[in-house]
Protein backbone atom coordinates (compact mmCIF):
# COMPACT_ATOMS: atom_id res chain seq x y z
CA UNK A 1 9.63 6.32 -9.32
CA UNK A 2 6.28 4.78 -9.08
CA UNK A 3 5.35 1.29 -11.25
CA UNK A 4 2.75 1.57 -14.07
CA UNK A 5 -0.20 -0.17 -12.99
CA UNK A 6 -1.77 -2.34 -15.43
CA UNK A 7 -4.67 -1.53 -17.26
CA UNK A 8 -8.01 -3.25 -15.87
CA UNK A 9 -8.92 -6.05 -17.91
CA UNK A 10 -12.80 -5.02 -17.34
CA UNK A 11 -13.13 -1.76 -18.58
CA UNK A 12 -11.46 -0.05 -21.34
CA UNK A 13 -10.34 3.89 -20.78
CA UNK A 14 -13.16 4.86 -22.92
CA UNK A 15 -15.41 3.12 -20.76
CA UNK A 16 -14.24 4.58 -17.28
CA UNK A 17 -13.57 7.89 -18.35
CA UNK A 18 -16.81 8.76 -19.72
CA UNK A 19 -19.29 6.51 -18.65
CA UNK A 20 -20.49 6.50 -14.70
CA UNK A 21 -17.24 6.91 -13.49
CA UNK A 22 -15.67 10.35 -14.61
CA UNK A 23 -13.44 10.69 -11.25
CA UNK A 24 -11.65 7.64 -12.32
CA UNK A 25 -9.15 9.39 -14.38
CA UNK A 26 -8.50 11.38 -11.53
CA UNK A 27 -7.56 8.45 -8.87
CA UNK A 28 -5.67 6.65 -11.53
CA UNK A 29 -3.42 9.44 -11.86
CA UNK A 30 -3.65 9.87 -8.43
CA UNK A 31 -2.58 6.19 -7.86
CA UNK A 32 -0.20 6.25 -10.85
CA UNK A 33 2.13 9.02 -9.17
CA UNK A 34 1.55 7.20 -5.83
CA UNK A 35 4.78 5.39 -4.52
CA UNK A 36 4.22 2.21 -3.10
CA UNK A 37 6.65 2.57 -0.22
CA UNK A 38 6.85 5.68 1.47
CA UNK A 39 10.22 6.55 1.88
CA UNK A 40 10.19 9.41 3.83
CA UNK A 41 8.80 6.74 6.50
CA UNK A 42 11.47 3.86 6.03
CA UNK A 43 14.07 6.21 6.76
CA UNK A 44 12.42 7.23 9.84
CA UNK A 45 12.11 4.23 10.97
CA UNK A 46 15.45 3.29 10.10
CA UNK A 47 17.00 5.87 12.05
CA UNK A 48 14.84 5.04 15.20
CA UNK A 49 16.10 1.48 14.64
CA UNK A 50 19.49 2.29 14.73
CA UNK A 51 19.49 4.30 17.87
CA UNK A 52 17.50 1.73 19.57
CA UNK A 53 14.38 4.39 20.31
CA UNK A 54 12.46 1.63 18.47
CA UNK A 55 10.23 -0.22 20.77
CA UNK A 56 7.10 -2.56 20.09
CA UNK A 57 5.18 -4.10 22.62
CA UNK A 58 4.96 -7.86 23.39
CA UNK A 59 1.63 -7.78 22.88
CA UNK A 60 1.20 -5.83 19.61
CA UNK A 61 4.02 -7.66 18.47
CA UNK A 62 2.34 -11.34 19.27
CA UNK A 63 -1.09 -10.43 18.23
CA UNK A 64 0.21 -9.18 14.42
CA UNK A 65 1.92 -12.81 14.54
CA UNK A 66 -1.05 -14.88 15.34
CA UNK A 67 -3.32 -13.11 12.72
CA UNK A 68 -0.54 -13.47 10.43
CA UNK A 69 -0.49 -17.38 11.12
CA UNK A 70 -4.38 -17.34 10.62
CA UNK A 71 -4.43 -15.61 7.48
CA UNK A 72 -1.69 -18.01 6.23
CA UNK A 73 -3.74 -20.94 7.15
CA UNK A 74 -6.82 -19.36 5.59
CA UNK A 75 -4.42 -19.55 2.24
């Protein structure tokens, strides 16, 4: 079940949903029934995990850790 998003604190509902941005009540509702995790995915990946067909590269795998590092020091 997907979290409630919080209302933004710069526009009221009356403002976004009938001033220039009509669609909006569309992609909140959208968003609203959006999960945040994809679960079908996890268990996917899960599975390929446990059966060691899971693989990343060395080099996909040390390049997502250096820009990690970076953003961290950016922090």
């Amino acid at each position: 079940m997907p979290e409630k998003r919080k209302e933004h604190p710069c526009f009221s509902d009356k403002e976004i949903f009938s001033g220039p941005f009509p669609d909006m009540k569309k992609i909140y509702h959208i968003l609203d029934n959006t999960p945040d995790v994809r679960f079908e995915r996890v268990l996917a990946l899960k599975k390929l995990i446990e059966t060691g067909k899971y693989h990343v590269s060395n080099d996909v795998l040390a390049e997502k850790m250096i820009k990690e590092s970076l953003l961290e020091l950016k922090k």
